[in-house]
C-alpha atoms as a PDB file:
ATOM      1  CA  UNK A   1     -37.677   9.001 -57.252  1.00  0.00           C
ATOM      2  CA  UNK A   2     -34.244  10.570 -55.875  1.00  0.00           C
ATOM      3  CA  UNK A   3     -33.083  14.121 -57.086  1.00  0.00           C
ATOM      4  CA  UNK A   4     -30.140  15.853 -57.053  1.00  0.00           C
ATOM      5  CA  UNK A   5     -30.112  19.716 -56.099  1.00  0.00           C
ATOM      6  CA  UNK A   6     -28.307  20.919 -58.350  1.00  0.00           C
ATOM      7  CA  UNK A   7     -27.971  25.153 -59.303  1.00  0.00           C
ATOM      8  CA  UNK A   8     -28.366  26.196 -63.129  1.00  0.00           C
ATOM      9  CA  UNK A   9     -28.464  29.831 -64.057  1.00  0.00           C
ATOM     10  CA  UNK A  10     -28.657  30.797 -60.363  1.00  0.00           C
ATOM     11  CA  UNK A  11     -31.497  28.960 -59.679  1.00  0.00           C
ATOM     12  CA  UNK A  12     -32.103  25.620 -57.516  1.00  0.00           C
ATOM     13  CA  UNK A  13     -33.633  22.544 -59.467  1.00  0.00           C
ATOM     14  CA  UNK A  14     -34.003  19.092 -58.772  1.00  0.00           C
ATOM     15  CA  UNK A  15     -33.121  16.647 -61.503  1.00  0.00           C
ATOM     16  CA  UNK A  16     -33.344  12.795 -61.276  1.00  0.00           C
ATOM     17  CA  UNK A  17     -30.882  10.427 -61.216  1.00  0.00           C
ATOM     18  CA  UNK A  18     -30.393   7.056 -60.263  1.00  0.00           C
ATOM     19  CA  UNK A  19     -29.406   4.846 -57.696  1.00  0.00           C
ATOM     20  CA  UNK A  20     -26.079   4.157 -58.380  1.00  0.00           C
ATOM     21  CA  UNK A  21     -24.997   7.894 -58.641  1.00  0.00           C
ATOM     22  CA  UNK A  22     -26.625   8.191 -55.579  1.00  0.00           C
ATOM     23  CA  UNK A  23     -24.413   6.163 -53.756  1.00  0.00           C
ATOM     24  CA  UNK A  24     -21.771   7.834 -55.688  1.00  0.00           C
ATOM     25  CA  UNK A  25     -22.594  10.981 -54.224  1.00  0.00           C
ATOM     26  CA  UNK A  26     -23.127   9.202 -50.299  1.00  0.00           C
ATOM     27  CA  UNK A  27     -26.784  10.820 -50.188  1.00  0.00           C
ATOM     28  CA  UNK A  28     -25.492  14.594 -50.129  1.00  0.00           C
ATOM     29  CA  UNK A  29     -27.813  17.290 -51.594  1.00  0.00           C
ATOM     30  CA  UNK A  30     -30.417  14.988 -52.435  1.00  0.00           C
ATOM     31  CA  UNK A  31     -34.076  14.946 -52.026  1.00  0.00           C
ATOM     32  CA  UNK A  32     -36.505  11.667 -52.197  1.00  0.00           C
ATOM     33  CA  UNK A  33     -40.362  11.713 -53.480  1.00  0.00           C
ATOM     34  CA  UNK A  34     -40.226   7.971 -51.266  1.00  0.00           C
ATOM     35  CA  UNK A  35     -39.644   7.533 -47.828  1.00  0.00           C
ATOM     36  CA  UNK A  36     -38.971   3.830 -48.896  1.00  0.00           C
ATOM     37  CA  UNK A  37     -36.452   4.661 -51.401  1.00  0.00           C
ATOM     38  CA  UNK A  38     -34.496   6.685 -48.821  1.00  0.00           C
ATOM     39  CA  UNK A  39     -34.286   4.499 -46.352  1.00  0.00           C
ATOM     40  CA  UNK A  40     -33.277   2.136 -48.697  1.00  0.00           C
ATOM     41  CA  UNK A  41     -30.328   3.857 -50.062  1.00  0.00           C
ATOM     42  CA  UNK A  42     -29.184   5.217 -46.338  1.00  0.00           C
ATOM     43  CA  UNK A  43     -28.917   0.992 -45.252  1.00  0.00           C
ATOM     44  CA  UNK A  44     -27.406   1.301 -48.921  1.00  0.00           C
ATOM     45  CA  UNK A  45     -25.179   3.506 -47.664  1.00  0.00           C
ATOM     46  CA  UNK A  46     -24.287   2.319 -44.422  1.00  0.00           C
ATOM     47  CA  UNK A  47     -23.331  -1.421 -45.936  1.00  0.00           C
ATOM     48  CA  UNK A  48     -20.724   0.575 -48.550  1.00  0.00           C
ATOM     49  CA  UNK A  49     -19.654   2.027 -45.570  1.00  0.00           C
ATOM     50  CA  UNK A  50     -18.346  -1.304 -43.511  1.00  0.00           C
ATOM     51  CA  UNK A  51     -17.477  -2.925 -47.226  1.00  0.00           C
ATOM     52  CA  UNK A  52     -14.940   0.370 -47.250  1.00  0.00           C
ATOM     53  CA  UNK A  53     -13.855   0.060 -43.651  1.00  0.00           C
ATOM     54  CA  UNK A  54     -12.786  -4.024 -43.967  1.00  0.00           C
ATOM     55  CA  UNK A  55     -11.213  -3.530 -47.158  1.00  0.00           C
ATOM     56  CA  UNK A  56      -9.314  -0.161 -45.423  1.00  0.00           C
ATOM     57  CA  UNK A  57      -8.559  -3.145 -42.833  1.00  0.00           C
ATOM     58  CA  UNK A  58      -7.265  -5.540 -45.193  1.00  0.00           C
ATOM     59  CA  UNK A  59      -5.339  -2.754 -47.447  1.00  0.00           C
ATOM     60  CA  UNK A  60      -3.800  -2.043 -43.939  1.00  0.00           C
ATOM     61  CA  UNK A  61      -2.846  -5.654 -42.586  1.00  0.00           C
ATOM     62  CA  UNK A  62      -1.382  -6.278 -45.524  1.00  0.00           C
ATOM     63  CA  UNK A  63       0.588  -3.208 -45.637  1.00  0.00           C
ATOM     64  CA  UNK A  64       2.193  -3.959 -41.746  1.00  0.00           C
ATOM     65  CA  UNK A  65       2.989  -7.382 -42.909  1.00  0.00           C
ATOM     66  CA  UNK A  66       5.117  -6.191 -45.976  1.00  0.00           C
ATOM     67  CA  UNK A  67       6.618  -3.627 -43.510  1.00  0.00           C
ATOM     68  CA  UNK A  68       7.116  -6.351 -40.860  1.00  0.00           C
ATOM     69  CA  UNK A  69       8.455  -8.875 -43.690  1.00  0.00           C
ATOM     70  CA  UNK A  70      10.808  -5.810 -44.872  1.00  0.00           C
ATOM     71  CA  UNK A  71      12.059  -5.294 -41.515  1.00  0.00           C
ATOM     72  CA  UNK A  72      12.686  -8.659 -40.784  1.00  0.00           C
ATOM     73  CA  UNK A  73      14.617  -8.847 -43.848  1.00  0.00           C
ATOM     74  CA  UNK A  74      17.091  -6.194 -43.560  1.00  0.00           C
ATOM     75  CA  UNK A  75      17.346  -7.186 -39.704  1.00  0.00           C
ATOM     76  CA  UNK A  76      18.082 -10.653 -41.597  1.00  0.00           C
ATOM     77  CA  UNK A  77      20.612  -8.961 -44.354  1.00  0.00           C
ATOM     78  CA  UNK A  78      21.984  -7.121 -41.140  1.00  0.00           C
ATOM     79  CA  UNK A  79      22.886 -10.307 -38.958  1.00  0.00           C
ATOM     80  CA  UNK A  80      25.024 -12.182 -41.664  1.00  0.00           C
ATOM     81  CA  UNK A  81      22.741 -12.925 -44.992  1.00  0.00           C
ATOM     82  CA  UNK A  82      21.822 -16.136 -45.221  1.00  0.00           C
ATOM     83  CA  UNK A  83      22.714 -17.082 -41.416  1.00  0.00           C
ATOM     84  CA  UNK A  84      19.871 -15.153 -40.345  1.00  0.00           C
ATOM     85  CA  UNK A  85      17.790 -14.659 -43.034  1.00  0.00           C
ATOM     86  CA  UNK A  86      14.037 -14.233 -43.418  1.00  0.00           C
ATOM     87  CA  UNK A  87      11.801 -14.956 -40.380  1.00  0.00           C
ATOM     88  CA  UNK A  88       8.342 -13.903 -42.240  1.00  0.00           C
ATOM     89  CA  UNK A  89       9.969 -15.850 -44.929  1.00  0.00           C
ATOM     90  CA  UNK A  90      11.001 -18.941 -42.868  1.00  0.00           C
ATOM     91  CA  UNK A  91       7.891 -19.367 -41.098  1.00  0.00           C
ATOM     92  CA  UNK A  92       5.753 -19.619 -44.316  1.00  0.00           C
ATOM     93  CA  UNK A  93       7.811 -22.723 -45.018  1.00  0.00           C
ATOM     94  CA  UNK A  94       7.064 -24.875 -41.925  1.00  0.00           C
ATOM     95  CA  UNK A  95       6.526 -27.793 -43.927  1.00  0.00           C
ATOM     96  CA  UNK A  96      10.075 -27.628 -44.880  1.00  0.00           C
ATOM     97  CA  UNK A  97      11.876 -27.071 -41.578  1.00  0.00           C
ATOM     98  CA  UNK A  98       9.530 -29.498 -39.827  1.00  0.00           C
ATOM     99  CA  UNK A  99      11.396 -32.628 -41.522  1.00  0.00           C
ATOM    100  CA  UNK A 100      14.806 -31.239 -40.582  1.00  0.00           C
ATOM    101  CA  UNK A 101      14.720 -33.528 -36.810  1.00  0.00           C
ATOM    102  CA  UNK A 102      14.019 -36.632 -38.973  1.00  0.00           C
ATOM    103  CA  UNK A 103      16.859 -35.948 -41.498  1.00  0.00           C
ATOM    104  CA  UNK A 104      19.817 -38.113 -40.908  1.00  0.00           C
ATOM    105  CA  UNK A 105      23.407 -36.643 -39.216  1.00  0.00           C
ATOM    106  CA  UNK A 106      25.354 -36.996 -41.944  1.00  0.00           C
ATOM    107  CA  UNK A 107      22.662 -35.681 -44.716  1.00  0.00           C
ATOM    108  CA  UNK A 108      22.210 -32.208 -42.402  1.00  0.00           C
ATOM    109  CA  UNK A 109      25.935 -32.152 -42.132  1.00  0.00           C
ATOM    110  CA  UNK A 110      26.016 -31.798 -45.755  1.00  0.00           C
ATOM    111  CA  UNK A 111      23.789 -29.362 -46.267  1.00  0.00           C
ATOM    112  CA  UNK A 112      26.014 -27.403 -43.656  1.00  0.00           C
ATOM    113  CA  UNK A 113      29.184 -27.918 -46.051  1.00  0.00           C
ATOM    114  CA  UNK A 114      26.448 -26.331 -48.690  1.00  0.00           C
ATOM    115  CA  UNK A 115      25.828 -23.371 -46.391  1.00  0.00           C
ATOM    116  CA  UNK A 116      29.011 -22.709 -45.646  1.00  0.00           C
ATOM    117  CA  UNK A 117      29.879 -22.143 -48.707  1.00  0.00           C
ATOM    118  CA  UNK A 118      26.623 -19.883 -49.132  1.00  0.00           C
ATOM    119  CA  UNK A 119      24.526 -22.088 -51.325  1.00  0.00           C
ATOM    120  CA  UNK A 120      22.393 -25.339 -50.843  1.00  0.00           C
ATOM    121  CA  UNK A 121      18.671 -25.700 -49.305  1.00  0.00           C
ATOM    122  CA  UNK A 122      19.681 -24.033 -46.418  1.00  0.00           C
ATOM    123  CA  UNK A 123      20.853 -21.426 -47.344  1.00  0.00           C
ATOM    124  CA  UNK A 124      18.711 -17.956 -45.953  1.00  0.00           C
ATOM    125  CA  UNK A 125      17.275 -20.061 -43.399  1.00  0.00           C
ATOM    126  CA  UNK A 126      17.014 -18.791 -39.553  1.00  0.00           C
ATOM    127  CA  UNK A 127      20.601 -19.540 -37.858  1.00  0.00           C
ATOM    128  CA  UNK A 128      19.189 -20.453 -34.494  1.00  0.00           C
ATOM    129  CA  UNK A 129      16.527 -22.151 -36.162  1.00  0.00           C
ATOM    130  CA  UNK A 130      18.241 -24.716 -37.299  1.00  0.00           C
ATOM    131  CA  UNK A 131      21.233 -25.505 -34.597  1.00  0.00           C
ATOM    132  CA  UNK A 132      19.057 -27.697 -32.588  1.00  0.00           C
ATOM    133  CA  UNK A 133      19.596 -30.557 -35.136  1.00  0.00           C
ATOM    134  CA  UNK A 134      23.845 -29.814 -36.456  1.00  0.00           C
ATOM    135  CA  UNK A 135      26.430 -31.641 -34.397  1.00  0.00           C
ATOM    136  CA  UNK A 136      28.403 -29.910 -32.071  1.00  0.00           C
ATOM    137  CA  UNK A 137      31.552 -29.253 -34.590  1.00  0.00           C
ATOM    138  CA  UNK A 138      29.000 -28.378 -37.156  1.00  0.00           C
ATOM    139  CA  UNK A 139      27.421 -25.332 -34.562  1.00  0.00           C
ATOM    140  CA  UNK A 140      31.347 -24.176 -34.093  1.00  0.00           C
ATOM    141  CA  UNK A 141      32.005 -23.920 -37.860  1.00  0.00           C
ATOM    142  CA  UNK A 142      28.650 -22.014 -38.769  1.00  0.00           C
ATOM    143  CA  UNK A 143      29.415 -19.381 -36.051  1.00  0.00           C
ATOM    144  CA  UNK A 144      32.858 -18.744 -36.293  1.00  0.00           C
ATOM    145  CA  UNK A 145      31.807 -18.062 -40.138  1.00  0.00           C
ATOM    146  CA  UNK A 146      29.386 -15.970 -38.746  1.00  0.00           C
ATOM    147  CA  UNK A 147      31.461 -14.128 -37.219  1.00  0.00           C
ATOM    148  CA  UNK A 148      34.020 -13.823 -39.846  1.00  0.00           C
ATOM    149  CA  UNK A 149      31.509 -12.003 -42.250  1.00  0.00           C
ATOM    150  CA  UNK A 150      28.504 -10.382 -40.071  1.00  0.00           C
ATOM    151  CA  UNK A 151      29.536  -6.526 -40.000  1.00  0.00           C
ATOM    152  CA  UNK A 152      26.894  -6.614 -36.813  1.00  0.00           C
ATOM    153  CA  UNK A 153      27.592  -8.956 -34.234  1.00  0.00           C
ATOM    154  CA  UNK A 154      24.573  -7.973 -32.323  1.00  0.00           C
ATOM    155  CA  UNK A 155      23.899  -8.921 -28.938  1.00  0.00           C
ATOM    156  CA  UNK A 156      20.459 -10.773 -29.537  1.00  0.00           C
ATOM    157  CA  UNK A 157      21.822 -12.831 -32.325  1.00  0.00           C
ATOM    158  CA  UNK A 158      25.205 -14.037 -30.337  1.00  0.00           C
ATOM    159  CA  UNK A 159      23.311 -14.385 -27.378  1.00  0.00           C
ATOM    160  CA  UNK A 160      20.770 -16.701 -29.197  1.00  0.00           C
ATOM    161  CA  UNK A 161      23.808 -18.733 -31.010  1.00  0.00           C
ATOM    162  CA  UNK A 162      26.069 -18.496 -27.488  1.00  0.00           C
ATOM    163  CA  UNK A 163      24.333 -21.752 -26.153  1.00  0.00           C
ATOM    164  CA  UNK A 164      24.727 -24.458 -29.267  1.00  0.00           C
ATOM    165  CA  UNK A 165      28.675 -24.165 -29.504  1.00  0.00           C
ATOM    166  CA  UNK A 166      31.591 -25.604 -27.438  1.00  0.00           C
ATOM    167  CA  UNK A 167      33.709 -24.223 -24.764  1.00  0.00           C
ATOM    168  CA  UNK A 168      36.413 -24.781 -27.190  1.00  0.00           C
ATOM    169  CA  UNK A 169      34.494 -22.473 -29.996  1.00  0.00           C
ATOM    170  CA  UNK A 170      34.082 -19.998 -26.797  1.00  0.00           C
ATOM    171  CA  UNK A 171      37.682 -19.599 -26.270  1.00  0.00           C
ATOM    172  CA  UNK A 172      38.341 -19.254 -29.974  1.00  0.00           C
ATOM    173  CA  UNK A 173      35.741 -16.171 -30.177  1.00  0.00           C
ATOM    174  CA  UNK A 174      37.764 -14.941 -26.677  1.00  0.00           C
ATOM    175  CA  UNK A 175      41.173 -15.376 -28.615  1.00  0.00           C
ATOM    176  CA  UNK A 176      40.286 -13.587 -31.927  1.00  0.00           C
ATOM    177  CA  UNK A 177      38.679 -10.817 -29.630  1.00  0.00           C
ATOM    178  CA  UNK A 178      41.837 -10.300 -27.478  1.00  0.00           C
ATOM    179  CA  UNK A 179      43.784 -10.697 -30.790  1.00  0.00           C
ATOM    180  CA  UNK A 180      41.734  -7.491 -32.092  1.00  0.00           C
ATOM    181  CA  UNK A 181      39.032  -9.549 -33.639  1.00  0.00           C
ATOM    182  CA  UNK A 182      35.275  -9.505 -32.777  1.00  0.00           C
ATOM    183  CA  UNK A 183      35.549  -5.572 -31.498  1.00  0.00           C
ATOM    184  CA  UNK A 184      32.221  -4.907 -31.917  1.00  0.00           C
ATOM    185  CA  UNK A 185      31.032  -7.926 -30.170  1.00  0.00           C
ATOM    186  CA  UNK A 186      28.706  -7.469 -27.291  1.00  0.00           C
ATOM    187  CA  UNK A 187      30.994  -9.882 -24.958  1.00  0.00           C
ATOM    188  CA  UNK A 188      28.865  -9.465 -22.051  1.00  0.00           C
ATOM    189  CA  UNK A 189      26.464 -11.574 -23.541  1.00  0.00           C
ATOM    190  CA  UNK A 190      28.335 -14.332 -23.689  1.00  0.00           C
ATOM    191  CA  UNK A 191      29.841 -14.247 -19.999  1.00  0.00           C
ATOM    192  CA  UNK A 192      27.302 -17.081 -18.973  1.00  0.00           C
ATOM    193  CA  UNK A 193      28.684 -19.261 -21.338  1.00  0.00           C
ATOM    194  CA  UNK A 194      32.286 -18.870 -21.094  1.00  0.00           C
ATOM    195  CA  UNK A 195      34.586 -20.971 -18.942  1.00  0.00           C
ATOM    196  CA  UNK A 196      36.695 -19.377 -15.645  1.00  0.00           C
ATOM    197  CA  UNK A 197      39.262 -19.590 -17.363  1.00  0.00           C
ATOM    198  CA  UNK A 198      38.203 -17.560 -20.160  1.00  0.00           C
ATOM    199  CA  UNK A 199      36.941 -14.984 -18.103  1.00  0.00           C
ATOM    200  CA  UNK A 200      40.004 -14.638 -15.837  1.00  0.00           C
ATOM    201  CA  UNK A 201      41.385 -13.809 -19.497  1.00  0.00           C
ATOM    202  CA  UNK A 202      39.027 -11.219 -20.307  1.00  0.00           C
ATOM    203  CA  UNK A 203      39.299  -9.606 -16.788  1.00  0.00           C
ATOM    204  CA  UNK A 204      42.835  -9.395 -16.823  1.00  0.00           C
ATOM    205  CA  UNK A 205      42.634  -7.508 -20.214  1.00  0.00           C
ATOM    206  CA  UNK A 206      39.802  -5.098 -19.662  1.00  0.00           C
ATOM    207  CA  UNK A 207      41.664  -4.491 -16.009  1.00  0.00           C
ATOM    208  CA  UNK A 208      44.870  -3.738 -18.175  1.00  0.00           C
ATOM    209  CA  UNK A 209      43.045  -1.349 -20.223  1.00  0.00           C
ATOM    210  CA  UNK A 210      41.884   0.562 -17.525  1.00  0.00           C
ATOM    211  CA  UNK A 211      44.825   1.163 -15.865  1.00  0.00           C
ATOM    212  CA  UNK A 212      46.573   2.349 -19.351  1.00  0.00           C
ATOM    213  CA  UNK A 213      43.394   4.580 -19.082  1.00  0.00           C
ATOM    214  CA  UNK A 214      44.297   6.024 -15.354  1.00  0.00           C
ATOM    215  CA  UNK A 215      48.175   6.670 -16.343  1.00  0.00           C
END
C-alpha cells in the first residue's frame, strides 16, 4: 500500500492513494507498507523521467528548426524574395530540384521568363541553386534583376552569384555602380571576377575619390 503524509487538524496522517497519483506527486511525502511496491514506483519514476527528457528533446529540436527555418526565411526575404528564397524550404523538395539537370534548355529558359516576372515553378527557389543549369544570358538577366530589386546586396549572396555570369554582365554591374547604382554593393567581392579593364575603372574612381577627400 502507498500513503500520502498528509496534515489535518495539525496532526500527521497517512491516507492511501494509488499508483497513478503517486507518480503524480514523483514519490514526495510518501510512505510504502511494500518494499516491492516502492521500488516499483521509483523504476516507475525514473522511466517518466527519460519519457520527459526525450520529449523535452523533441519539443526542443523542433523548436531550433522553426527558428532555423524562420531565419533562413527572412535571410531569404532579405536577399531578393523569391531569388533567394527558402533553404529549409528548398531542401525538403529535393525530388523537385533533382530533375532540373535533365530538363531541356529551352524548357528551363522558360521557367526563367516565369521567374522573372516573379511567378512560375521557380519561383522562391535558391538563386545559386539553380544557375548551374540556365544559359549564360539567362544567369546575366536573373542577376541584374537581382540587383535591380534586392535592398541588400550582401556580400555572400553576390559573391555566390559572381561566378555564373559574363564579363559582359560584370562590366554592366561596374557601369551602374560608377553611374551611382549598386552603392551598397560589397564590390570587393567581386574583384576576382572582373576583367583588368574593369578594375583599372574602378581604381581610377575610388583613386579620384580620395584625392577629392585630401583637398
Amino acid at each position: 500500500m502507498i500513503l500520502k503524509k498528509t496534515v489535518v487538524d495539525g496532526k500527521v496522517v497517512y491516507e492511501p492513494i494509488s499508483k497513478e497519483e503517486a507518480l503524480a506527486l514523483k514519490g514526495k511525502d510518501l510512505l510504502f507498507t511494500d518494499e516491492d511496491e516502492e521500488e516499483e514506483l521509483e523504476d516507475l519514476l525514473e522511466e517518466q523521467e527519460h519519457e520527459d527528457e526525450d520529449e523535452d528533446d523533441e519539443v526542443e529540436e523542433e523548436d531550433e528548426e522553426d527558428e532555423e527555418e524562420s531565419e533562413e526565411e527572412e535571410r531569404g526575404n532579405s536577399q531578393g524574395g523569391f531569388f533567394f528564397g527558402n533553404r529549409a524550404k528548398w531542401q525538403r523538395h529535393g525530388g523537385f530540384f533533382g530533375m532540373l539537370p535533365f530538363l531541356d534548355d529551352e524548357d528551363i529558359h522558360q521557367y526563367v521568363e516565369q521567374l522573372l516576372q516573379g511567378e512560375g515553378p521557380l519561383k522562391g527557389v535558391s538563386l545559386v541553386a539553380i544557375m548551374p543549369f540556365l544559359k549564360d544570358d539567362d544567369c546575366d538577366r536573373l542577376v541584374l534583376k537581382y540587383l535591380d530589386d534586392s535592398a541588400d546586396k550582401s556580400r555572400c549572396s553576390i559573391t555566390a552569384l559572381a561566378p555564373f555570369v559574363s564579363e559582359e554582365c560584370l562590366s554592366k554591374i561596374v557601369d551602374g555602380y560608377l553611374a551611382g547604382k549598386y552603392q551598397n554593393l560589397s564590390l570587393e567581392s567581386l574583384y576576382p571576377f572582373l576583367s583588368s579593364r574593369d578594375v583599372r575603372r574602378l581604381f581610377a574612381h575610388f583613386a579620384a575619390k580620395r584625392r577629392q577627400g585630401r583637398d
